[in-house]
PDB file of N, CA and C in Angstrom:
ATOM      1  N   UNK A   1       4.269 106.411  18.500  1.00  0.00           N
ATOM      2  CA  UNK A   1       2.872 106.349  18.917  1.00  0.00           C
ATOM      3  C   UNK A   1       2.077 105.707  17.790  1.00  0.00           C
ATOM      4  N   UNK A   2       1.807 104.239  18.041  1.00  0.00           N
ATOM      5  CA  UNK A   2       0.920 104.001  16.785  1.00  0.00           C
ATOM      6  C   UNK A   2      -0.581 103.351  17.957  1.00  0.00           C
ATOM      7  N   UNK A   3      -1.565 103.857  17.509  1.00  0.00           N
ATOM      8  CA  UNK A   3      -2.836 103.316  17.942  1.00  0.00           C
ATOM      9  C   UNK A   3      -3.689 103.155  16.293  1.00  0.00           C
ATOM     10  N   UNK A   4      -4.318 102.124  17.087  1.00  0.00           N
ATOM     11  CA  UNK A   4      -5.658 101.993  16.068  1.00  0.00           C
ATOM     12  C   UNK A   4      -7.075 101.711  16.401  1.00  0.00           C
ATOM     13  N   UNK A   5      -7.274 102.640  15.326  1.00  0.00           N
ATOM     14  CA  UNK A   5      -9.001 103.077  15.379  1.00  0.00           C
ATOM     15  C   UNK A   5      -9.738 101.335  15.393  1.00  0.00           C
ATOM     16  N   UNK A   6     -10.425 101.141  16.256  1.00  0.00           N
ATOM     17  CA  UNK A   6     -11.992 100.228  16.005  1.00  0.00           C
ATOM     18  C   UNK A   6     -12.339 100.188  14.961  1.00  0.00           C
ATOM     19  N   UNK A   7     -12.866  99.700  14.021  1.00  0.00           N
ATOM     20  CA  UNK A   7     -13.922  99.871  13.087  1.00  0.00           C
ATOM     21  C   UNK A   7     -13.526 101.107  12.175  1.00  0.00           C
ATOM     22  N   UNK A   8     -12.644 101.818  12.193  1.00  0.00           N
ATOM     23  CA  UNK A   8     -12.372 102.388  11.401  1.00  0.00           C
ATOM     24  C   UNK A   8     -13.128 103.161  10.176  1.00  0.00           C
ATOM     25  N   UNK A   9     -13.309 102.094   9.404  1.00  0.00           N
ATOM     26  CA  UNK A   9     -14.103 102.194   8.063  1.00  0.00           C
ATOM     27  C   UNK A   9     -15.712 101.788   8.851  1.00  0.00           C
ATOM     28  N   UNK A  10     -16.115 102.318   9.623  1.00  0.00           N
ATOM     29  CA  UNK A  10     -17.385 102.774  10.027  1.00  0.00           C
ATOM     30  C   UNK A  10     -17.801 103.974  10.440  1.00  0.00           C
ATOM     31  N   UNK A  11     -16.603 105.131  10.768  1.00  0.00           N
ATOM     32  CA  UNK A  11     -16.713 106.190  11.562  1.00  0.00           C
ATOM     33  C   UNK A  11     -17.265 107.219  10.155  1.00  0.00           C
ATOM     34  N   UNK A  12     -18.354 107.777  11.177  1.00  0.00           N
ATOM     35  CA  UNK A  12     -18.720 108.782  10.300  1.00  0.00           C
ATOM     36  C   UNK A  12     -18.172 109.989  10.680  1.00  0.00           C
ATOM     37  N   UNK A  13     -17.747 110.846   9.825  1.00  0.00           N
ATOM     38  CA  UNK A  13     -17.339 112.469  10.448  1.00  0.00           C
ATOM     39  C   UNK A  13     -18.390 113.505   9.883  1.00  0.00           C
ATOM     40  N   UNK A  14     -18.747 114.422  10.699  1.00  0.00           N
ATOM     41  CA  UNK A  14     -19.901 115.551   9.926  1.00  0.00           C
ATOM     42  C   UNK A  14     -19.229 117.109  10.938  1.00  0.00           C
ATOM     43  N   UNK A  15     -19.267 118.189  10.636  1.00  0.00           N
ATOM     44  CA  UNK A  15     -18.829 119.170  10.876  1.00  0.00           C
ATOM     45  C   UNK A  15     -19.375 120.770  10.804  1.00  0.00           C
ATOM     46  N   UNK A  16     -19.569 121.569  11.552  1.00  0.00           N
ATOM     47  CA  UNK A  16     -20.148 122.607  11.461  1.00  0.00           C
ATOM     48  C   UNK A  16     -19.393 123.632  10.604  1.00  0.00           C
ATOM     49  N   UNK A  17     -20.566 124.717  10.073  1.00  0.00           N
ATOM     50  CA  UNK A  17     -19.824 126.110   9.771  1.00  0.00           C
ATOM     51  C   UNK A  17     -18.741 126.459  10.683  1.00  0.00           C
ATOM     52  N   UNK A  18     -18.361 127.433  10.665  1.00  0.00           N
ATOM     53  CA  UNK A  18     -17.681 128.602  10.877  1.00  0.00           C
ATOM     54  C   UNK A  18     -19.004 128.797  11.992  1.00  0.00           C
ATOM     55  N   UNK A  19     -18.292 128.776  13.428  1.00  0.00           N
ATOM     56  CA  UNK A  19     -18.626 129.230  14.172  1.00  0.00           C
ATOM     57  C   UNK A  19     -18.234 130.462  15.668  1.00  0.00           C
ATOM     58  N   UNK A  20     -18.699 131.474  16.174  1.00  0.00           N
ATOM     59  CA  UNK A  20     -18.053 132.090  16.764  1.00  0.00           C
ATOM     60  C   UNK A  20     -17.364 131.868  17.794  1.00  0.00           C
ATOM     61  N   UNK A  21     -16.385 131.816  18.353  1.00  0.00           N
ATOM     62  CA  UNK A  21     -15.966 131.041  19.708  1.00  0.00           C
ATOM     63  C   UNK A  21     -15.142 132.197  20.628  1.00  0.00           C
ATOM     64  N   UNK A  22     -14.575 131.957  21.658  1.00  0.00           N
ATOM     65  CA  UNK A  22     -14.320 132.839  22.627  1.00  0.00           C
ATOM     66  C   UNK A  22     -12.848 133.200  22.066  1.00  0.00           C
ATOM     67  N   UNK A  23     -12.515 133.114  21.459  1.00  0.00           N
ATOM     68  CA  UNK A  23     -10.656 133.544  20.646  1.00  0.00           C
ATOM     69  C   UNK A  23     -11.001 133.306  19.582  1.00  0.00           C
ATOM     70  N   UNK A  24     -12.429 133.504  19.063  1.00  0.00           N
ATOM     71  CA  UNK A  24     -12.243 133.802  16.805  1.00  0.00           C
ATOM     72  C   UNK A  24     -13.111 132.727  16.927  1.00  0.00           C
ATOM     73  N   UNK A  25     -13.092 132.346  15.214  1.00  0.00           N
ATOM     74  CA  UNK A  25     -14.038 131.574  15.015  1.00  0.00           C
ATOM     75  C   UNK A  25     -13.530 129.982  15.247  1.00  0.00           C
ATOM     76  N   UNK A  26     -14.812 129.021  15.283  1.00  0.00           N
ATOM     77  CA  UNK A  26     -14.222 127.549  15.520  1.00  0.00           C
ATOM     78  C   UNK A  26     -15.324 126.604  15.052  1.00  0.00           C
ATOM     79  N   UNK A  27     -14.933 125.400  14.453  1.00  0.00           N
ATOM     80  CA  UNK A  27     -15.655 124.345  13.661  1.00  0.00           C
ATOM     81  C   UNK A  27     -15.596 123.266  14.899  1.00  0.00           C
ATOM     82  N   UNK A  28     -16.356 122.802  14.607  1.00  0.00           N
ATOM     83  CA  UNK A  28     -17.521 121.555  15.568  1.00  0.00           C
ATOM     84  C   UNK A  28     -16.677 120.558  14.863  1.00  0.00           C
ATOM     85  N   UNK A  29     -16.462 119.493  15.035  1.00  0.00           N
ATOM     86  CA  UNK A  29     -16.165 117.752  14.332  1.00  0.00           C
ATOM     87  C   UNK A  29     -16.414 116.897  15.303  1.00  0.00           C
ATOM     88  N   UNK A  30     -17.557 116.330  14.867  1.00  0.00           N
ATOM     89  CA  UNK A  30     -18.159 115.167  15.600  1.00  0.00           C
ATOM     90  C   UNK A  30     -17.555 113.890  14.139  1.00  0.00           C
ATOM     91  N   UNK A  31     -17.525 112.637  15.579  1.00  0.00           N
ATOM     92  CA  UNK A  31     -16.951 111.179  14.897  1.00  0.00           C
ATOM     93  C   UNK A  31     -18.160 110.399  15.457  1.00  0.00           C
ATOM     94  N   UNK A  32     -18.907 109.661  14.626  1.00  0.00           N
ATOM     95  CA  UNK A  32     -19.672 108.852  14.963  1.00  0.00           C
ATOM     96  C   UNK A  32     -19.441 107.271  14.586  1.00  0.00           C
ATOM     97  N   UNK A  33     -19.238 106.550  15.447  1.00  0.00           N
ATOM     98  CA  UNK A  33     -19.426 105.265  14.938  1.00  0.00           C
ATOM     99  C   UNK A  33     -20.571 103.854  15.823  1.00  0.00           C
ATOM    100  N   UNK A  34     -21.152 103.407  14.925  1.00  0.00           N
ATOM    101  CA  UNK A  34     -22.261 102.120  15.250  1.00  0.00           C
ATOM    102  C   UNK A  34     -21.532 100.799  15.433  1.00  0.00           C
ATOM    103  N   UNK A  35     -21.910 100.168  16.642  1.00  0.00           N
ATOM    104  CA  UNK A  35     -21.684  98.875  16.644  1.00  0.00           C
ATOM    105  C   UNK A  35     -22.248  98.407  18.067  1.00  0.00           C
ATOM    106  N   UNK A  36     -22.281  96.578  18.175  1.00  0.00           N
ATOM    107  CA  UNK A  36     -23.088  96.243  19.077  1.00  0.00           C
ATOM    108  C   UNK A  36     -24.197  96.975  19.553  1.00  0.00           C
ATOM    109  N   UNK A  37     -24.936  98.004  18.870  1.00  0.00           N
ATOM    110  CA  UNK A  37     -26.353  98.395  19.722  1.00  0.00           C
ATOM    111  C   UNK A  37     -25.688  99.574  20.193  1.00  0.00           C
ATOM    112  N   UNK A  38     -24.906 100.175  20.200  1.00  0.00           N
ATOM    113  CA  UNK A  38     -24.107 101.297  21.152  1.00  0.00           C
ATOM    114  C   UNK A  38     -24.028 102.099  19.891  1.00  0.00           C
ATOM    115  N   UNK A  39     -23.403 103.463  20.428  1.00  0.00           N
ATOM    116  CA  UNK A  39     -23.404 104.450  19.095  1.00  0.00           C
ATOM    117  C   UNK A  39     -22.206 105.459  20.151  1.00  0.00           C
ATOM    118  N   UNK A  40     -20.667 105.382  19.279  1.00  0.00           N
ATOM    119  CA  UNK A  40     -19.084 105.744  19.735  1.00  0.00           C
ATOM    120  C   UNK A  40     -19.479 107.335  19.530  1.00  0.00           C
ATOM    121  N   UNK A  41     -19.451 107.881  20.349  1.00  0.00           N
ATOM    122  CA  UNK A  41     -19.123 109.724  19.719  1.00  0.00           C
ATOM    123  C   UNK A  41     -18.309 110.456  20.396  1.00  0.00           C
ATOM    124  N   UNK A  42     -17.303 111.086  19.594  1.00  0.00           N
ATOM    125  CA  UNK A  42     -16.274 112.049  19.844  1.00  0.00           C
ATOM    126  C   UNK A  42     -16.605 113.758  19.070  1.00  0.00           C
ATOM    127  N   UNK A  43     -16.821 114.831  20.034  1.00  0.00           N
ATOM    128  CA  UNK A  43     -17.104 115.877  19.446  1.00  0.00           C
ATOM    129  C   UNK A  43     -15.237 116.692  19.521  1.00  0.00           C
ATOM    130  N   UNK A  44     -14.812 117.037  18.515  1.00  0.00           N
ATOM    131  CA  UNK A  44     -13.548 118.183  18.594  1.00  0.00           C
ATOM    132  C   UNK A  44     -13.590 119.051  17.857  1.00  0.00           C
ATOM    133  N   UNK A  45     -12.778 120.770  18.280  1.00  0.00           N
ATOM    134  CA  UNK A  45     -13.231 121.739  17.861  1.00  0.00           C
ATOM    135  C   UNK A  45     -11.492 122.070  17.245  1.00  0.00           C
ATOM    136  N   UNK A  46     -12.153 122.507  16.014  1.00  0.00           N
ATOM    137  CA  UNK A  46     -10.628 123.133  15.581  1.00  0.00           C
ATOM    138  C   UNK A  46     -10.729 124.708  15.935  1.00  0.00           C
ATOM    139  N   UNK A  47      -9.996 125.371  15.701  1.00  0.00           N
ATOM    140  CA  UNK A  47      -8.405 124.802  15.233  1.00  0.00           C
ATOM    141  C   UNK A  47      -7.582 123.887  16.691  1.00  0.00           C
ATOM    142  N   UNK A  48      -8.429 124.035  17.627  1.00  0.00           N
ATOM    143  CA  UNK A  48      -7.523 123.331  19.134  1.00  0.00           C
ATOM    144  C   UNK A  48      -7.314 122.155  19.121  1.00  0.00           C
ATOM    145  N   UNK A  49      -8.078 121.174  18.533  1.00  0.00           N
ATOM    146  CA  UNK A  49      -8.484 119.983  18.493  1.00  0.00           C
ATOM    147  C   UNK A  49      -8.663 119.352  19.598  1.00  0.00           C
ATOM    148  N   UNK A  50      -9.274 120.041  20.389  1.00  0.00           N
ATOM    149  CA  UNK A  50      -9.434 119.684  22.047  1.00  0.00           C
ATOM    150  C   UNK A  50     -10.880 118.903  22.120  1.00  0.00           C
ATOM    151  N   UNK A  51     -11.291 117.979  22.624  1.00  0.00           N
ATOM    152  CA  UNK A  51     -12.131 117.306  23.088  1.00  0.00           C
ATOM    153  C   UNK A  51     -12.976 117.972  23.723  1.00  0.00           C
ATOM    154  N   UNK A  52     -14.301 118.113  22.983  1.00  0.00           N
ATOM    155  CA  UNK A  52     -15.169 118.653  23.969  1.00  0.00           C
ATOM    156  C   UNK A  52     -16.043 117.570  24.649  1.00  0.00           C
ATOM    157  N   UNK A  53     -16.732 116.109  23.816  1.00  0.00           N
ATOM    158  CA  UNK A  53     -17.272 115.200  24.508  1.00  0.00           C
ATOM    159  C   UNK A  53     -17.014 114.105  23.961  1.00  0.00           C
ATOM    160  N   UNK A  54     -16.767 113.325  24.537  1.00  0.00           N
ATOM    161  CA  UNK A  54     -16.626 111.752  23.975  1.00  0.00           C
ATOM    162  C   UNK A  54     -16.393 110.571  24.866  1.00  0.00           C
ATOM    163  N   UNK A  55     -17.234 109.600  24.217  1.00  0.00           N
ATOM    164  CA  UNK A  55     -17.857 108.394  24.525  1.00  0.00           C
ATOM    165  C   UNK A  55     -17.533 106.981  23.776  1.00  0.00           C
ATOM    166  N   UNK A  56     -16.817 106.261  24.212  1.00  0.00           N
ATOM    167  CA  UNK A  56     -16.889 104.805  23.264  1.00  0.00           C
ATOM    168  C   UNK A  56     -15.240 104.949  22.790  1.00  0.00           C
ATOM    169  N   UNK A  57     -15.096 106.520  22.676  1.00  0.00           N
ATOM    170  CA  UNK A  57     -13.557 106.095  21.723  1.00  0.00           C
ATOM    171  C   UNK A  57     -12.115 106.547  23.490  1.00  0.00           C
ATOM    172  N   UNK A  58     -11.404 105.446  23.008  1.00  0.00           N
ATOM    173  CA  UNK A  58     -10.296 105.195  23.937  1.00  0.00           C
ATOM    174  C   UNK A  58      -9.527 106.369  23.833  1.00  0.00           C
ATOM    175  N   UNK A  59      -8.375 106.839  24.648  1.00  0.00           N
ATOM    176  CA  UNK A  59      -7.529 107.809  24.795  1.00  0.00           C
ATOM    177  C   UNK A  59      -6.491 107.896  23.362  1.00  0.00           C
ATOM    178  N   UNK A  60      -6.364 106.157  23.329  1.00  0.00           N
ATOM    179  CA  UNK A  60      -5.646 106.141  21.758  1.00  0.00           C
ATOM    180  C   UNK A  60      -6.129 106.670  20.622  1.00  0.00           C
ATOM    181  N   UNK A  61      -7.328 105.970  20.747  1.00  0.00           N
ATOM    182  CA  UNK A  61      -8.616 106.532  19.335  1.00  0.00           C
ATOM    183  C   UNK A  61      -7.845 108.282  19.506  1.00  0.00           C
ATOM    184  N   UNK A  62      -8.689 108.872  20.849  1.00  0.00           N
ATOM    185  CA  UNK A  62      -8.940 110.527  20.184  1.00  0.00           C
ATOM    186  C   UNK A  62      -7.548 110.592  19.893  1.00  0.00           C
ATOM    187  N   UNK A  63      -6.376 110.394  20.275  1.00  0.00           N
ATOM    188  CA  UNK A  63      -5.217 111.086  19.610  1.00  0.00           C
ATOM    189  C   UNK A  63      -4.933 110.718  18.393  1.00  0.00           C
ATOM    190  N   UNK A  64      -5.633 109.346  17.650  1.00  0.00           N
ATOM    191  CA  UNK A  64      -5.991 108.885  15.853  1.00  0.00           C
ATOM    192  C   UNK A  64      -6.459 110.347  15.254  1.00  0.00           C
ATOM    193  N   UNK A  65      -7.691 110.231  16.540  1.00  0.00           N
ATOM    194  CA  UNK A  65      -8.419 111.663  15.372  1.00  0.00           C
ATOM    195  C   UNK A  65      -8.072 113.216  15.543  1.00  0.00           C
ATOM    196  N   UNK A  66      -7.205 113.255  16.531  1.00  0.00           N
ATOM    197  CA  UNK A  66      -6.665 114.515  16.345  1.00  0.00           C
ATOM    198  C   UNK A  66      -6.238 114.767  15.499  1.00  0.00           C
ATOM    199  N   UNK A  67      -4.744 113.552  15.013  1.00  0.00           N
ATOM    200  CA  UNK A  67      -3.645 114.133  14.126  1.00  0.00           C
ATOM    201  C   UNK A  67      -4.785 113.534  12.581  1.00  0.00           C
ATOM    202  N   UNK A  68      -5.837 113.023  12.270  1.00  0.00           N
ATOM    203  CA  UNK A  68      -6.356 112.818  11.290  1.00  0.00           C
ATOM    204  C   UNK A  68      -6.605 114.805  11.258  1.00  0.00           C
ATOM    205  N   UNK A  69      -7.444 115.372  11.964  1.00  0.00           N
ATOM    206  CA  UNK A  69      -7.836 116.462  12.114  1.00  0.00           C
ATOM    207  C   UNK A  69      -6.567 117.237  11.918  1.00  0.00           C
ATOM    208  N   UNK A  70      -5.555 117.212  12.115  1.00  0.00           N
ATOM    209  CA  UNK A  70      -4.143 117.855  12.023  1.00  0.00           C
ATOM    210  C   UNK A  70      -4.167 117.716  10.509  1.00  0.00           C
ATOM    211  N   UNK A  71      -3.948 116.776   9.863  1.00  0.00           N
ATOM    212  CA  UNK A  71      -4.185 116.500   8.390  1.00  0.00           C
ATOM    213  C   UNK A  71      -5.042 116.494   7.463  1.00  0.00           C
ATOM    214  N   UNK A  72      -6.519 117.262   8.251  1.00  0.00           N
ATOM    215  CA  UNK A  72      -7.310 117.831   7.152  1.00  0.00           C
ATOM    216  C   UNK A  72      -7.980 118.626   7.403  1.00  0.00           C
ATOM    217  N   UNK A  73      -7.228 119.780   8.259  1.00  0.00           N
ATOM    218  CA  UNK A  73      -7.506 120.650   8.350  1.00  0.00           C
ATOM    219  C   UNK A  73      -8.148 121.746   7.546  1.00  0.00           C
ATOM    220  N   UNK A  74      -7.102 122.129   6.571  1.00  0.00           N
ATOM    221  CA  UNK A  74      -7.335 122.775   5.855  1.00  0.00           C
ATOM    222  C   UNK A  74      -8.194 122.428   4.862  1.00  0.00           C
ATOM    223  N   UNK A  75      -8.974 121.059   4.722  1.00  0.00           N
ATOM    224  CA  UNK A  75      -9.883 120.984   3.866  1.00  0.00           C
ATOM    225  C   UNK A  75     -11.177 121.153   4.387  1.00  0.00           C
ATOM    226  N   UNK A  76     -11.183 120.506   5.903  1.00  0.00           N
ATOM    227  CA  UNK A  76     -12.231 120.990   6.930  1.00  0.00           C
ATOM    228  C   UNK A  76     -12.682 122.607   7.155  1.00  0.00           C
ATOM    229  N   UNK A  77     -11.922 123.218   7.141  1.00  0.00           N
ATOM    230  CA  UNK A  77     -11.834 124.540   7.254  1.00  0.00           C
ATOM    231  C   UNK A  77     -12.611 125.125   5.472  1.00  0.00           C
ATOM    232  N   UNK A  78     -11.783 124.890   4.431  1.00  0.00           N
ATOM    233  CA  UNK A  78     -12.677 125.296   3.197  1.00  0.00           C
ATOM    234  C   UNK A  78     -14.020 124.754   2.941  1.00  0.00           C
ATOM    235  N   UNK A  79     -14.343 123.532   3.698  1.00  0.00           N
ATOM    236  CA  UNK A  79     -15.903 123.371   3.957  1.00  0.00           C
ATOM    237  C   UNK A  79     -16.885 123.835   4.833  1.00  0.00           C
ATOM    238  N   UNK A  80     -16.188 123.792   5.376  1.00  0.00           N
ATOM    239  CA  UNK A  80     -16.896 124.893   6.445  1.00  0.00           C
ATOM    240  C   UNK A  80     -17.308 126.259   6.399  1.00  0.00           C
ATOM    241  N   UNK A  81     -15.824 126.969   5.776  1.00  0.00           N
ATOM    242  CA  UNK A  81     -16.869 127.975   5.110  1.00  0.00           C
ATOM    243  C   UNK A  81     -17.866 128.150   4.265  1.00  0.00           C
ATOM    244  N   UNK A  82     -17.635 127.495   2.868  1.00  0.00           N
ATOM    245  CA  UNK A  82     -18.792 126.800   2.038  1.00  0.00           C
ATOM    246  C   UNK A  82     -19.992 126.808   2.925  1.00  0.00           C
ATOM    247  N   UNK A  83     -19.612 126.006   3.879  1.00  0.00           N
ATOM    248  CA  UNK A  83     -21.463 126.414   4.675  1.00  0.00           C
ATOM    249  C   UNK A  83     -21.699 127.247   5.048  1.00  0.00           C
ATOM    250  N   UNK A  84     -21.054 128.153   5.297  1.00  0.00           N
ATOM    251  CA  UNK A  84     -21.774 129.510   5.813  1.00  0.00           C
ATOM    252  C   UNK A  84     -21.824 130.439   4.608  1.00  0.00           C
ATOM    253  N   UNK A  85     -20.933 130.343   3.359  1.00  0.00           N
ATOM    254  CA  UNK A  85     -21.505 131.229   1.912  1.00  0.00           C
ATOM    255  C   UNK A  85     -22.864 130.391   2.042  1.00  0.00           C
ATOM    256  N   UNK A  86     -23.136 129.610   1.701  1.00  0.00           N
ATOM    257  CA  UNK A  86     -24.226 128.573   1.442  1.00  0.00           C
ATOM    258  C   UNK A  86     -25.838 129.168   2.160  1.00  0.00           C
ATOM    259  N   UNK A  87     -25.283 129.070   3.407  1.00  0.00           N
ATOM    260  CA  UNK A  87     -26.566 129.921   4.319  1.00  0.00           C
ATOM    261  C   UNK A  87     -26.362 131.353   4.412  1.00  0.00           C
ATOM    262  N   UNK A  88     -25.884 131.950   4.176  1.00  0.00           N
ATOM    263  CA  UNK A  88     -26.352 133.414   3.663  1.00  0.00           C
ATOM    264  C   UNK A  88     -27.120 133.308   2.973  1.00  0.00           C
ATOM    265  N   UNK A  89     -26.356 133.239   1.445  1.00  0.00           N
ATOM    266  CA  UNK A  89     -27.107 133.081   0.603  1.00  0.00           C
ATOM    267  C   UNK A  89     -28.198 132.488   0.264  1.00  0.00           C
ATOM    268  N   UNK A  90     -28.381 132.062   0.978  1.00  0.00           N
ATOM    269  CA  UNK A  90     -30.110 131.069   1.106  1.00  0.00           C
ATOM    270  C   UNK A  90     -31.478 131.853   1.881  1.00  0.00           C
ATOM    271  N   UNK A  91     -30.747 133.010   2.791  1.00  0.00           N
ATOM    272  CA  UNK A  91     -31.440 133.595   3.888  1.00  0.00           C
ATOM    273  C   UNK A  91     -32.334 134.736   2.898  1.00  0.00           C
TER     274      UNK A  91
END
């Protein structure tokens, strides 16, 4: 299985805390990318890496960003908490 990402080196990734979900907690990962006047977005939730909405990116793309998400997981996950020490402590 080899696909490749569009634009690649344009996609932005941004990601939520630690959030509550219906089986434990779960992080948000939205992929954003700009081009021609259009704006690509893919939202996926770990740990499932299931697609919750997306637009612009092909069937190939989301399975790019799954297994990207498969492979940084665990760093996604230690930032994520970081945001939620972060907002406590701020409250």
């Amino acid at each position: 299985m080899d696909f490749d990402i569009k634009n690649a080196d344009k996609i932005v990734m941004t990601h939520t805390g630690l959030l509550p979900g219906k089986r434990g907690k779960v992080i948000h990962v939205c992929f954003e990318r700009k081009h021609d006047n259009r704006r690509d977005y893919a939202e996926l939730i770990l740990p499932s890496r299931n697609v919750v909405r997306a637009e612009g990116f092909d069937e190939g793309e989301l399975a790019q960003l799954r297994l990207y998400l498969k492979g940084q997981e665990r760093q996604i996950v230690k930032e994520a908490k970081q945001i939620n020490h972060d907002l406590i402590f701020k409250l």
